[in-house]
Protein backbone atom coordinates (compact mmCIF):
# COMPACT_ATOMS: atom_id res chain seq x y z
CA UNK A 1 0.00 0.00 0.00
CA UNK A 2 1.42 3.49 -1.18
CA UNK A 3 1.98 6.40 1.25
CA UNK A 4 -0.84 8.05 -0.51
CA UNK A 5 -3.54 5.24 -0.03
CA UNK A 6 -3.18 5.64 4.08
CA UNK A 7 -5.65 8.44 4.56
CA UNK A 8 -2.69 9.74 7.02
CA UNK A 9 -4.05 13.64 7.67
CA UNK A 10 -3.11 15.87 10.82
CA UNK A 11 -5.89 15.73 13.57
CA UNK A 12 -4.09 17.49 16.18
CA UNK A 13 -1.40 19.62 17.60
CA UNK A 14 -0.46 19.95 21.50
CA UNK A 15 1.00 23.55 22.16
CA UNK A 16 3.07 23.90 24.97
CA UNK A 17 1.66 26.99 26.46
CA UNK A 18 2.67 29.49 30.00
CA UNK A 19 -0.66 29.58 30.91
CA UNK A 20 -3.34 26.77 30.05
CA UNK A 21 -6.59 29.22 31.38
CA UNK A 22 -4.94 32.22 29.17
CA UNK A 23 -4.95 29.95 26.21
CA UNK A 24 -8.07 28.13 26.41
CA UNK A 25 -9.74 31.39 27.08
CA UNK A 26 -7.91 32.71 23.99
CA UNK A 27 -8.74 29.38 22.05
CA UNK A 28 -12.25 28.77 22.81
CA UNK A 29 -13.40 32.10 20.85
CA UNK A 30 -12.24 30.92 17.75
CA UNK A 31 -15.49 30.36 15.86
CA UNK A 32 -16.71 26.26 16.32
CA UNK A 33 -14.21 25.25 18.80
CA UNK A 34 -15.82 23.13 21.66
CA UNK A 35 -14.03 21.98 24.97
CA UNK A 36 -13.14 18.44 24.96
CA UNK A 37 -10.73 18.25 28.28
CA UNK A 38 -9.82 20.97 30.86
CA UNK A 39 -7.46 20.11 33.50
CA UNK A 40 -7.31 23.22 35.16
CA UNK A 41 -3.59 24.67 35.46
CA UNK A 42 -2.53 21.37 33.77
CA UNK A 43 -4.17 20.69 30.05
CA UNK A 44 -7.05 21.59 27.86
CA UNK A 45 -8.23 19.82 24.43
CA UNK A 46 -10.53 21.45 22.03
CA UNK A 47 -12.05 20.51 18.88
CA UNK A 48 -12.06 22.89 16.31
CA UNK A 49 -13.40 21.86 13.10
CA UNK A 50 -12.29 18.33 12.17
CA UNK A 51 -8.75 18.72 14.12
CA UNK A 52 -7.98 18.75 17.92
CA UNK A 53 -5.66 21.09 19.37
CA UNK A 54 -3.97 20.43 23.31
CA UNK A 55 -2.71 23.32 25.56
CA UNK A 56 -0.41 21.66 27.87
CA UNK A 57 1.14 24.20 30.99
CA UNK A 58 5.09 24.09 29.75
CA UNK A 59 7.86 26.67 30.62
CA UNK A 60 9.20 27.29 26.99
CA UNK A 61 6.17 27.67 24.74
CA UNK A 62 6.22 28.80 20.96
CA UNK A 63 4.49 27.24 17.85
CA UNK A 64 3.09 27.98 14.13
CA UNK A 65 -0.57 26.58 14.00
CA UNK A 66 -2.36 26.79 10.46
CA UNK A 67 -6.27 26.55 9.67
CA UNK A 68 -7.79 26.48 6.26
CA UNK A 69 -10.99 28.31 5.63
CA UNK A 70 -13.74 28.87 2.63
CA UNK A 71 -14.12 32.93 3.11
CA UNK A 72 -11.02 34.70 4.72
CA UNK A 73 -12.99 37.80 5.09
CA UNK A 74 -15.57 35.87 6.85
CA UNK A 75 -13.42 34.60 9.11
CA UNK A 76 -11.39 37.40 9.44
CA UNK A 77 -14.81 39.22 10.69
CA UNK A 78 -15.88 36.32 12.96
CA UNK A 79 -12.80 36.50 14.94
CA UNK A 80 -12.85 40.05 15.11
CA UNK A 81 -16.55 39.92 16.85
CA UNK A 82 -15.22 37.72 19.04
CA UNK A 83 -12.73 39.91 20.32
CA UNK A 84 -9.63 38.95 18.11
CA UNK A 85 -7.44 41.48 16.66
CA UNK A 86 -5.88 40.08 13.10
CA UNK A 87 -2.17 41.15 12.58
CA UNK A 88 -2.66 41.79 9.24
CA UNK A 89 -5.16 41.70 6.58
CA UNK A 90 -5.96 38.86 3.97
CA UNK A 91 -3.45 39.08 1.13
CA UNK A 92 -1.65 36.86 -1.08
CA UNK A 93 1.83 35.96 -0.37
CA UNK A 94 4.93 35.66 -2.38
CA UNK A 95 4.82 32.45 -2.08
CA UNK A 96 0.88 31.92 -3.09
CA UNK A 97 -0.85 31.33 0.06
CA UNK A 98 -3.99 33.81 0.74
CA UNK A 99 -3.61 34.00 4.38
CA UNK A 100 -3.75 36.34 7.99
CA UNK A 101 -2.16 36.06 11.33
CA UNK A 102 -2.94 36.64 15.12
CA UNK A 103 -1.39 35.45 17.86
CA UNK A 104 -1.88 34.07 21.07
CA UNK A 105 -1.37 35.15 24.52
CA UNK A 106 1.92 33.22 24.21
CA UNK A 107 3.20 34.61 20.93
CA UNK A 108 2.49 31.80 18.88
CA UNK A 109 1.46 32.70 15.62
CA UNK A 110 -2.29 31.59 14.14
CA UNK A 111 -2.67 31.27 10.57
CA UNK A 112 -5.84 31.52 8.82
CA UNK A 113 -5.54 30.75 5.11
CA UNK A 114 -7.74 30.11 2.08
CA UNK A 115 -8.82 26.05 1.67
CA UNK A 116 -8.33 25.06 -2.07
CA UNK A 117 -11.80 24.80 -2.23
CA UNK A 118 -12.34 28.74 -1.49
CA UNK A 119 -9.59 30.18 -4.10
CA UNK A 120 -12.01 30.17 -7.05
CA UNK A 121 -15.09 31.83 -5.02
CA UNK A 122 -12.62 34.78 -3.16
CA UNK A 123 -12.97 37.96 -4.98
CA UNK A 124 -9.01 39.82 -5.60
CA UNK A 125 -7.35 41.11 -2.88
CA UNK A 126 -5.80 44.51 -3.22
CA UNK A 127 -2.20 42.86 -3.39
CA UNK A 128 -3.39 41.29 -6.50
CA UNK A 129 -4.59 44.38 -8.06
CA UNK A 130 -1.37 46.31 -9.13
């Protein structure tokens, strides 16, 4: 059986985090994400979409965590209304990746990008429009 035929996909991430009750506060507001586990002071699991992500207590924190989404502006505007501040605003990278950042209350850095699925429905950005 080839590498491709395993259906191997990430499902989860564990962040090692200062504070576990900073993060999962931070966490939770991200638009679907529901609770699994909370140890108090200890560890917290949430499910966010079709992935899990664990905030384990840890002196020396720092990560990169990447979600896809359908409507970057959408998102962009839930997090917002839930009291998010983006870093930046949707825009297409050198590289090709439609994508904005915020971080959490340990400096790791949250990437929303565009899913494949959304690139044809997304109208231009204004770094696409010399």
């Amino acid at each position: 059986m080839s590498d491709q035929n395993l259906g191997v996909s990430l499902n989860g991430i564990t962040l090692h985090v200062k504070n576990v009750e900073a993060s999962l506060a931070f966490y939770k507001r991200i638009p679907g994400a529901q609770v699994l586990v909370h140890r108090p002071n200890t560890f917290a699991m949430l499910r966010i979409g079709q992935s899990r992500l664990g905030l384990l207590q840890w002196p020396q924190p720092t990560f990169h965590l990447e979600f896809d989404s359908l409507d970057l502006d959408a998102t962009k505007a839930a997090l917002r209304q839930a009291g998010f501040e983006p870093q930046s605003h949707p825009q297409i990278r050198s590289w090709g990746a439609d994508d904005f950042v915020i971080t959490d209350p340990d400096g790791n850095i949250v990437e929303f990008g565009l899913n494949e699925k959304g690139r044809g429905s997304t109208p231009p950005r204004l770094s696409e429009q010399g």
